[in-house]
PDB file of N, CA and C in Angstrom:
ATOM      1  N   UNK A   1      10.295  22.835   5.430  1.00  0.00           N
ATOM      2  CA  UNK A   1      10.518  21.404   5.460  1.00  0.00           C
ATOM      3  C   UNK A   1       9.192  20.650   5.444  1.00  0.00           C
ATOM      4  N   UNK A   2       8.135  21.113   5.822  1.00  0.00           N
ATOM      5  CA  UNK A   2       6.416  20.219   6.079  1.00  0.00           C
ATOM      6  C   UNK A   2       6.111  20.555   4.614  1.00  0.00           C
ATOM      7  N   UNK A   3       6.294  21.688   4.179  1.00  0.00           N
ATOM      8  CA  UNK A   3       5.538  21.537   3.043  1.00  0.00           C
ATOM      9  C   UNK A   3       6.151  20.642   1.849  1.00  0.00           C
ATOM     10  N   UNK A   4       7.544  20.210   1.501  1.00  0.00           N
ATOM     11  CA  UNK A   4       8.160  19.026   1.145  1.00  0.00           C
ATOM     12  C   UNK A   4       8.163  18.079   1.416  1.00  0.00           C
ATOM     13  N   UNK A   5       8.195  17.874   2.847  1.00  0.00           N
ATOM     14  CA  UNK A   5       7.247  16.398   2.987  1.00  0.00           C
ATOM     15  C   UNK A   5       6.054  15.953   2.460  1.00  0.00           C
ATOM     16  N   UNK A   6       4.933  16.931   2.533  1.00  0.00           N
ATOM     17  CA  UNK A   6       3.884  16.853   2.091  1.00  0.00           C
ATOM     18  C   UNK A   6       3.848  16.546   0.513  1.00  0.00           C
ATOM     19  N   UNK A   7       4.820  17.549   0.159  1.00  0.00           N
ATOM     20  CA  UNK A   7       5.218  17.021  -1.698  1.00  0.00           C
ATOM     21  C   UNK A   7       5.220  15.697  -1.675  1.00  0.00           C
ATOM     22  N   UNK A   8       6.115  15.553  -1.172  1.00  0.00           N
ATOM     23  CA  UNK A   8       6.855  14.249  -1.412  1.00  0.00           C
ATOM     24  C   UNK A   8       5.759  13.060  -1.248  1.00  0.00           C
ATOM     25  N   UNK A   9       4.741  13.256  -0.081  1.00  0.00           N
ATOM     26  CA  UNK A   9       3.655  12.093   0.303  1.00  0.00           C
ATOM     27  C   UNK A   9       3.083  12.087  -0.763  1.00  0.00           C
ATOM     28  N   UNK A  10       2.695  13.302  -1.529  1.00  0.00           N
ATOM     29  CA  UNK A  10       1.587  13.305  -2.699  1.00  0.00           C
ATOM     30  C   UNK A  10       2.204  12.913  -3.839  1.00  0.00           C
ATOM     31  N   UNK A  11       3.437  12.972  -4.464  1.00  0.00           N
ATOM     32  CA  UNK A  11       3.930  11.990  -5.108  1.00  0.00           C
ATOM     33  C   UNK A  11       4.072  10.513  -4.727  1.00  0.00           C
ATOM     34  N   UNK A  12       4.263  10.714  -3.691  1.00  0.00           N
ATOM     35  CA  UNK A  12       4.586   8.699  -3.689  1.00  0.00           C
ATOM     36  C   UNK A  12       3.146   8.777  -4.060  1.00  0.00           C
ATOM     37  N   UNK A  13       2.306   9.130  -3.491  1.00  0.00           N
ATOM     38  CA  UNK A  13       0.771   8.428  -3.427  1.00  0.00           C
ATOM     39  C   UNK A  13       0.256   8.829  -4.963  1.00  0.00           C
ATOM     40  N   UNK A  14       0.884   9.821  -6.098  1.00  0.00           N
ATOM     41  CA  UNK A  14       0.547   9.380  -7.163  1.00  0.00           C
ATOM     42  C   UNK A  14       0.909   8.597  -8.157  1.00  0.00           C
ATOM     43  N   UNK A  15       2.248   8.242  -7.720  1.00  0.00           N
ATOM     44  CA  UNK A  15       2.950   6.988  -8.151  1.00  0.00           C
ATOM     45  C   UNK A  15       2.316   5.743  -7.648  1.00  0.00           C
ATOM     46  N   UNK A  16       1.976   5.710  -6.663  1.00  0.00           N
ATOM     47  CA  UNK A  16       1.180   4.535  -6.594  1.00  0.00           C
ATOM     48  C   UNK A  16      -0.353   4.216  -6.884  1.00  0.00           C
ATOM     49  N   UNK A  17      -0.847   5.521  -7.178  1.00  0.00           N
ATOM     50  CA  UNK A  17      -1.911   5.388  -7.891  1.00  0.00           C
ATOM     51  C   UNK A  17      -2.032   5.429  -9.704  1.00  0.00           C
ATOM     52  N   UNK A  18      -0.890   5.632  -9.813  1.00  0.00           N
ATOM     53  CA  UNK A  18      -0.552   5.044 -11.452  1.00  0.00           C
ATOM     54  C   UNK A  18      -0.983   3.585 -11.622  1.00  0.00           C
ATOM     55  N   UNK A  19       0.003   2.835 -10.371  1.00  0.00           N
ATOM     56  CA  UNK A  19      -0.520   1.602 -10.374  1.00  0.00           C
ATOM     57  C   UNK A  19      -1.868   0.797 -10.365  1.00  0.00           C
ATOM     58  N   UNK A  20      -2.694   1.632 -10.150  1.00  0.00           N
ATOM     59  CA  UNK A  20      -3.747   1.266 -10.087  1.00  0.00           C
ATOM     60  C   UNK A  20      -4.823   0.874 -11.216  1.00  0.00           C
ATOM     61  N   UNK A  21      -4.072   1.793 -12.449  1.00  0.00           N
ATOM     62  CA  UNK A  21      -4.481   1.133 -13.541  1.00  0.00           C
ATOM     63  C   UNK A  21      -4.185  -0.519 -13.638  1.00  0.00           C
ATOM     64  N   UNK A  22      -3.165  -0.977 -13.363  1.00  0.00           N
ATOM     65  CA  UNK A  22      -2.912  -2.460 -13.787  1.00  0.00           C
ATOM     66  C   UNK A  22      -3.286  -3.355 -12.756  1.00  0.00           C
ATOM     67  N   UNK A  23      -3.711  -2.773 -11.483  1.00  0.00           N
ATOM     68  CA  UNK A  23      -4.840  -3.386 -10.419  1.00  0.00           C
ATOM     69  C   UNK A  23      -6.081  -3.066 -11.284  1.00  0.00           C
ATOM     70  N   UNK A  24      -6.716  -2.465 -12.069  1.00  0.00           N
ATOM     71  CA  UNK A  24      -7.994  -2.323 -12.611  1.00  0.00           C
ATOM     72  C   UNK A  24      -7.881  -3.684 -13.719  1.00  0.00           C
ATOM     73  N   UNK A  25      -6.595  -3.704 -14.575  1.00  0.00           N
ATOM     74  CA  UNK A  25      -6.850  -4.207 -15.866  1.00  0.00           C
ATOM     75  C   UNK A  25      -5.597  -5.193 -15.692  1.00  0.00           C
ATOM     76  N   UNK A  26      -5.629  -5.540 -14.775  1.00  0.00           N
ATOM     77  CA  UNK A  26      -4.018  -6.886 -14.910  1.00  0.00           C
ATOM     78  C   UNK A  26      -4.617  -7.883 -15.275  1.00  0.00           C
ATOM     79  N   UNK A  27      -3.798  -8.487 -16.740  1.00  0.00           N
ATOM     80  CA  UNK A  27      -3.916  -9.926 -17.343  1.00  0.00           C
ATOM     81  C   UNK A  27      -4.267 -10.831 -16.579  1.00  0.00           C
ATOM     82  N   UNK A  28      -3.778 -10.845 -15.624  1.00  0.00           N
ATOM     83  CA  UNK A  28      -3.094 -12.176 -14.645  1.00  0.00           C
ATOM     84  C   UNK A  28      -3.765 -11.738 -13.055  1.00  0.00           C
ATOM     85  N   UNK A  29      -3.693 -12.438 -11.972  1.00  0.00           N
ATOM     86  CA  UNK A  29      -4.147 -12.281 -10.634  1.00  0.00           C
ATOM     87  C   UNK A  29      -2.592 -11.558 -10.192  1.00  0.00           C
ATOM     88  N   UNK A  30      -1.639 -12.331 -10.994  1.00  0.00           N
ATOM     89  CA  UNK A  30      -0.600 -12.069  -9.819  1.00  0.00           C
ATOM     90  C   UNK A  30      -0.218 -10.555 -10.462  1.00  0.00           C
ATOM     91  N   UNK A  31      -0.753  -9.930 -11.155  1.00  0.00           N
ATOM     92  CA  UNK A  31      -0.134  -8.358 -11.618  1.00  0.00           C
ATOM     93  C   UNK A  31      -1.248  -7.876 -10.364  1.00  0.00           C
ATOM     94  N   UNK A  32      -2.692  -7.955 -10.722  1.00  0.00           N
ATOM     95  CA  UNK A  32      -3.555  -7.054  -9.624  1.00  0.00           C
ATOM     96  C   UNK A  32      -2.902  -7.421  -8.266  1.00  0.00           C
ATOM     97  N   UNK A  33      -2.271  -8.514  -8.321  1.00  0.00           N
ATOM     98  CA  UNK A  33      -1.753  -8.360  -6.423  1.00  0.00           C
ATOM     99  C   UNK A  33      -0.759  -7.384  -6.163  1.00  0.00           C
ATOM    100  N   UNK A  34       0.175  -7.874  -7.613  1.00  0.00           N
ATOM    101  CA  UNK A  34       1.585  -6.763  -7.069  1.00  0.00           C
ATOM    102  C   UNK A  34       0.760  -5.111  -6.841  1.00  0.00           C
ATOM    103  N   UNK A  35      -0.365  -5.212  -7.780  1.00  0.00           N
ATOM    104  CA  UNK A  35      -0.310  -3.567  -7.934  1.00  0.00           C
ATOM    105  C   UNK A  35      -1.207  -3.073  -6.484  1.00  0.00           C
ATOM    106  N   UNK A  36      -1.664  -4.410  -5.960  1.00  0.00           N
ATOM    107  CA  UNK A  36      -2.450  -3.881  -4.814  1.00  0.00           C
ATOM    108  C   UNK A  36      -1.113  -3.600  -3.831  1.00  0.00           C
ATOM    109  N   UNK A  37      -0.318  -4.664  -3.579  1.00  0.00           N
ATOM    110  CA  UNK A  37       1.208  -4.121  -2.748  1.00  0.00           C
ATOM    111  C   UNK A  37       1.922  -2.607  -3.009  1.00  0.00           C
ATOM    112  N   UNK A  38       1.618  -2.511  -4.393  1.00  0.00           N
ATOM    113  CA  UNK A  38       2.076  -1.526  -4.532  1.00  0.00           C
ATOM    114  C   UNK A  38       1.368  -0.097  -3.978  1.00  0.00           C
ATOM    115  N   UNK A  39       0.184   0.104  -3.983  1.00  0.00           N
ATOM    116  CA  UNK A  39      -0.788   0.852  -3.635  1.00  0.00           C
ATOM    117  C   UNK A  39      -0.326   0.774  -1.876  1.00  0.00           C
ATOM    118  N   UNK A  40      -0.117  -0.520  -1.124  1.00  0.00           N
ATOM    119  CA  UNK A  40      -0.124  -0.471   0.091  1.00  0.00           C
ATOM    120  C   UNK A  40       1.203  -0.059   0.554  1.00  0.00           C
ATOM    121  N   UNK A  41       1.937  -0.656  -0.388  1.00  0.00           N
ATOM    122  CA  UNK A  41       3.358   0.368   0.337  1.00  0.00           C
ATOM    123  C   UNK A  41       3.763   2.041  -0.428  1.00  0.00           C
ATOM    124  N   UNK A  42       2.922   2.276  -1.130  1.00  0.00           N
ATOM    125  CA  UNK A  42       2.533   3.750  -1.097  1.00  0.00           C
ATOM    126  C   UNK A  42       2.269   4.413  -0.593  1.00  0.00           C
ATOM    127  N   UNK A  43       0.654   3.647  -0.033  1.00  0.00           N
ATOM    128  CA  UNK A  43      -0.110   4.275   1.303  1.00  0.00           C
ATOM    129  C   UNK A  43       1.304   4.411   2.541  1.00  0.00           C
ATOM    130  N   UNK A  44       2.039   3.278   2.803  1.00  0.00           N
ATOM    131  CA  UNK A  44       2.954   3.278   4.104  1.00  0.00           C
ATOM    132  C   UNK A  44       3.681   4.457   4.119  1.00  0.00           C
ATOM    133  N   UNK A  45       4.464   4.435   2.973  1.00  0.00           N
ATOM    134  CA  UNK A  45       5.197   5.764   2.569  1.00  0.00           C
ATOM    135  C   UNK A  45       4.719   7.609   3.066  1.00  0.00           C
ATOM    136  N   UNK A  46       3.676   7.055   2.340  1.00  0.00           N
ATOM    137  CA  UNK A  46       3.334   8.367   2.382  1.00  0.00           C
ATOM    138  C   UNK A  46       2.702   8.805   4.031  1.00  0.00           C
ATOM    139  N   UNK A  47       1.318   7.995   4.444  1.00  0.00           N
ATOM    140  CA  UNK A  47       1.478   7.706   5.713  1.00  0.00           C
ATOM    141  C   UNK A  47       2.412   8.615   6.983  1.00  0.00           C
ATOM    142  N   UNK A  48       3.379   7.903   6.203  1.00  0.00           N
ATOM    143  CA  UNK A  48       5.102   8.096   7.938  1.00  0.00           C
ATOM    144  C   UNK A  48       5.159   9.415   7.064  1.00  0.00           C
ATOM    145  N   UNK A  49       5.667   9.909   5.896  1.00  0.00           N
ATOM    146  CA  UNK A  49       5.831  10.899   5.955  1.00  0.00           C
ATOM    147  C   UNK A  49       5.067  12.420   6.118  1.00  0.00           C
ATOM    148  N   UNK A  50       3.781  12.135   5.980  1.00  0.00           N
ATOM    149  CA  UNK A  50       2.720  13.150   6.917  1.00  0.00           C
ATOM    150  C   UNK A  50       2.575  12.715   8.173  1.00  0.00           C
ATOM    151  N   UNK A  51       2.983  11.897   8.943  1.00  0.00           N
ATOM    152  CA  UNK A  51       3.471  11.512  10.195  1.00  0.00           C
ATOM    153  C   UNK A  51       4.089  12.707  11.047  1.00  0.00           C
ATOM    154  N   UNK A  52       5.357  12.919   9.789  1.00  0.00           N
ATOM    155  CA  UNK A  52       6.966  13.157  10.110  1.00  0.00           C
ATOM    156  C   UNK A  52       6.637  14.789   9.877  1.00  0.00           C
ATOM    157  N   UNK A  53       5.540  15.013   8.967  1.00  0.00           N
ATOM    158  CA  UNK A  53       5.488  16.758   8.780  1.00  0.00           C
ATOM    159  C   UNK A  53       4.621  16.928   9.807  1.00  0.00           C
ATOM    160  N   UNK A  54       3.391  16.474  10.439  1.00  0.00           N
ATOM    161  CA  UNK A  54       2.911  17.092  11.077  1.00  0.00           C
ATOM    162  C   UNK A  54       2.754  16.611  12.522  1.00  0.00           C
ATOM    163  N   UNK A  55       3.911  15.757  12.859  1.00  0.00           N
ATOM    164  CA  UNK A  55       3.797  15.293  14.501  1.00  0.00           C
ATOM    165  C   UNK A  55       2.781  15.014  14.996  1.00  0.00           C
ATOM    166  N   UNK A  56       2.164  13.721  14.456  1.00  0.00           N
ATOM    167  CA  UNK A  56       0.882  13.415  15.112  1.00  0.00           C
ATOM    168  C   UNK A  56       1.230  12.003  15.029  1.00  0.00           C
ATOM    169  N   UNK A  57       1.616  11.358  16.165  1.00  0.00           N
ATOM    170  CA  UNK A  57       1.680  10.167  16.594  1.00  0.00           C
ATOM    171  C   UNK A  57       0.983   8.718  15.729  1.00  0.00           C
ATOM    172  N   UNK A  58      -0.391   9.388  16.053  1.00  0.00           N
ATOM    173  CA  UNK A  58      -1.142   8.233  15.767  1.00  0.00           C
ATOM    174  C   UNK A  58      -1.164   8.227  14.012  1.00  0.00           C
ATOM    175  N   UNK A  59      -0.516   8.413  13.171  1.00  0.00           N
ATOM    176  CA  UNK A  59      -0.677   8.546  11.531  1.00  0.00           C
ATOM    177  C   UNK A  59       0.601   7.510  11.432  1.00  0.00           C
ATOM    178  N   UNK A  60       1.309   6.949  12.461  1.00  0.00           N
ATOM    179  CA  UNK A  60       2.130   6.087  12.270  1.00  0.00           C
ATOM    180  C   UNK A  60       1.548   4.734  12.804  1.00  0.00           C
ATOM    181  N   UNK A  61       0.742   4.768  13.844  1.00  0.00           N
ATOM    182  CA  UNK A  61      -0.341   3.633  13.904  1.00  0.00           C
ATOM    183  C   UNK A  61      -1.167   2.910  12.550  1.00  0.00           C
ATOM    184  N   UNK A  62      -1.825   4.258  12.068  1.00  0.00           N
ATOM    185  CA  UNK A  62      -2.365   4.033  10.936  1.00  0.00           C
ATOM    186  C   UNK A  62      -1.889   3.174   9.694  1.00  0.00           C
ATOM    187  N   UNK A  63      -0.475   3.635   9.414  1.00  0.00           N
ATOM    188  CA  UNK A  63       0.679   3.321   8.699  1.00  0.00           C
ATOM    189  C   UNK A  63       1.047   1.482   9.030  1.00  0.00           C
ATOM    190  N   UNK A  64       1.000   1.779  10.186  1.00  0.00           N
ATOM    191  CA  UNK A  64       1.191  -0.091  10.355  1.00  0.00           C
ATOM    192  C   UNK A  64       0.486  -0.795  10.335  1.00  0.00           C
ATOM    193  N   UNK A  65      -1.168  -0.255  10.658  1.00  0.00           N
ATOM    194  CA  UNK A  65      -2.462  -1.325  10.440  1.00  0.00           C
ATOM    195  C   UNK A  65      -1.981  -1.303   8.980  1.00  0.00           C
ATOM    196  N   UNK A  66      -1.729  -0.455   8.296  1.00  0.00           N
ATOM    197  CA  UNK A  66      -2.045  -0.744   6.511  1.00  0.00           C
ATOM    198  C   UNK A  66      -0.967  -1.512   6.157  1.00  0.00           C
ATOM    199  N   UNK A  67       0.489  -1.830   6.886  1.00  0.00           N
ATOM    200  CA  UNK A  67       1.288  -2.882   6.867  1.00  0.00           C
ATOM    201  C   UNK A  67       0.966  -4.105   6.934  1.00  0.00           C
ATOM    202  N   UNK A  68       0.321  -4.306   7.958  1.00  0.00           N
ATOM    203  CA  UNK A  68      -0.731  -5.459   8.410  1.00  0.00           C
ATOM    204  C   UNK A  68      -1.835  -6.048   7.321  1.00  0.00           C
ATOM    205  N   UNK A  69      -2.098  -5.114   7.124  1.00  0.00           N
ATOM    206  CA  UNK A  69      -3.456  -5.467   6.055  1.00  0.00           C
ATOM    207  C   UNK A  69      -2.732  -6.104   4.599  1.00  0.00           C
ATOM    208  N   UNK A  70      -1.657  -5.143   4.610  1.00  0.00           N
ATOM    209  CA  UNK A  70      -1.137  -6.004   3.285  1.00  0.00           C
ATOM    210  C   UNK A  70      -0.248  -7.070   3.216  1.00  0.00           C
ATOM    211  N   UNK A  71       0.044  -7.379   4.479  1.00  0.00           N
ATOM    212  CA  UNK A  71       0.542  -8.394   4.744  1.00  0.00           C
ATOM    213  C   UNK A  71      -0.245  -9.439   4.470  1.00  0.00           C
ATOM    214  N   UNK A  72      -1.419  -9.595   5.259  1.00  0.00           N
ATOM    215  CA  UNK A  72      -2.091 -10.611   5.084  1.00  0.00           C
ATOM    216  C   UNK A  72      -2.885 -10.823   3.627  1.00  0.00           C
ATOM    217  N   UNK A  73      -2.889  -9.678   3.094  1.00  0.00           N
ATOM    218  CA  UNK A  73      -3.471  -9.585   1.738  1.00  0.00           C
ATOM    219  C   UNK A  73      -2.867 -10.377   0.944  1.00  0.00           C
ATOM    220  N   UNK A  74      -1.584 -10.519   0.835  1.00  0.00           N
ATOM    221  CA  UNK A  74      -0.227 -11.075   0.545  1.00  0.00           C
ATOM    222  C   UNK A  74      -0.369 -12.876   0.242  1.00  0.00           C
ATOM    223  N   UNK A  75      -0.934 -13.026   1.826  1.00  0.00           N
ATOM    224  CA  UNK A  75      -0.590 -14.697   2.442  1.00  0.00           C
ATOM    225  C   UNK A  75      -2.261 -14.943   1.698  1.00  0.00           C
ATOM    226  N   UNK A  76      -3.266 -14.124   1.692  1.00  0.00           N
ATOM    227  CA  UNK A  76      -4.428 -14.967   1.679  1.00  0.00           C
ATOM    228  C   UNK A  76      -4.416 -15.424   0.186  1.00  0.00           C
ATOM    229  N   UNK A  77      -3.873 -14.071  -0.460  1.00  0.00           N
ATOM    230  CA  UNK A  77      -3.288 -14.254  -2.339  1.00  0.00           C
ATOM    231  C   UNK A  77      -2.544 -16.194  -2.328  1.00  0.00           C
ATOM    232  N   UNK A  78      -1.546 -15.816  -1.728  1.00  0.00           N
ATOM    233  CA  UNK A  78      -1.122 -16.934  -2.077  1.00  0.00           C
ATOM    234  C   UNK A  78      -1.258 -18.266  -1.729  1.00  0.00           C
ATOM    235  N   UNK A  79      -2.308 -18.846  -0.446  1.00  0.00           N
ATOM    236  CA  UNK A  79      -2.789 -19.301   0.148  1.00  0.00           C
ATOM    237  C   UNK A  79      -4.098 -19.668  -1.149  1.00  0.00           C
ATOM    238  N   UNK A  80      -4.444 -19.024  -1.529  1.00  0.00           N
ATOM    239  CA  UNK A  80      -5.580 -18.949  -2.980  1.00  0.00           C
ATOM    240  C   UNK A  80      -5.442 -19.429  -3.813  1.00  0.00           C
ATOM    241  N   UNK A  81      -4.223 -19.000  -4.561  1.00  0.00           N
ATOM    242  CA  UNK A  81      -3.619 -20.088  -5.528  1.00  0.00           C
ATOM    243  C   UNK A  81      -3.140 -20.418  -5.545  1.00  0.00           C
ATOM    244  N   UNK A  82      -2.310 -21.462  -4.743  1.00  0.00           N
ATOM    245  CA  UNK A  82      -2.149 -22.812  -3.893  1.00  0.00           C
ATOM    246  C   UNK A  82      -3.151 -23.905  -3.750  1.00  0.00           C
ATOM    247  N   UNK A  83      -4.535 -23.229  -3.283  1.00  0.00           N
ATOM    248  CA  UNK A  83      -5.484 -23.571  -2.994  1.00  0.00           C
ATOM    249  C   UNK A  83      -5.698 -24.301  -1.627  1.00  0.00           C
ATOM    250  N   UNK A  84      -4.690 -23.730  -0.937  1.00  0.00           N
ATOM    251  CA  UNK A  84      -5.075 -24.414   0.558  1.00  0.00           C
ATOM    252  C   UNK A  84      -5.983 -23.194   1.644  1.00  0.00           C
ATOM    253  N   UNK A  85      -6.513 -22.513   1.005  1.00  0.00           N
ATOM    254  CA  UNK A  85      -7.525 -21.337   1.198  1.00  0.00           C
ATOM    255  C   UNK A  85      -8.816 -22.312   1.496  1.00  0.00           C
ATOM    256  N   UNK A  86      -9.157 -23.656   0.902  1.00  0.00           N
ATOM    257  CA  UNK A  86     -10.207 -24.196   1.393  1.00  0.00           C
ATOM    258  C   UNK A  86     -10.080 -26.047   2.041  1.00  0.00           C
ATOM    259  N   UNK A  87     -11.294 -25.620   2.601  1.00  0.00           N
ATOM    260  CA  UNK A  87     -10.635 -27.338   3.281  1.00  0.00           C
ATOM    261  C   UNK A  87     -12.122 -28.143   3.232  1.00  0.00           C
TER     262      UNK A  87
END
């Protein structure tokens, strides 16, 4: 069962590093954001599930700072182009 989890983390996390091409080369701001979300709820994914194979508490800590981070990654994006990012 750990070593399928482990599959499984390393796929999500190369599926979300597919994305990363169109975070390198997105037309637009709002493609590099999605693809940065995408990268971060990859990371989450994968994260909990080497969590879940190898019972170590704190890899689910980890998992939620990177929730956090893209959360706000999120608000400062759109806060940006809005433009109430400056005063």
């Amino acid at each position: 069962m750990t070593t399928a989890l482990i599959l499984a983390a390393a796929l999500i996390l190369l599926a979300a590093l597919a994305g990363l091409t169109r975070a390198l080369r997105g037309p637009a701001a709002a493609d590099r954001m999605m693809a940065a979300q995408l990268l971060c709820s990859g990371g989450i994914g994968a994260l909990l599930l080497v969590a879940i194979a190898t019972d170590l508490p704190g890899v689910v800590d980890v998992a939620l700072v990177l929730a956090l981070l893209g959360a706000f990654a999120s608000i400062a994006f759109v806060l940006a182009a809005r433009g109430l990012g400056e005063k």
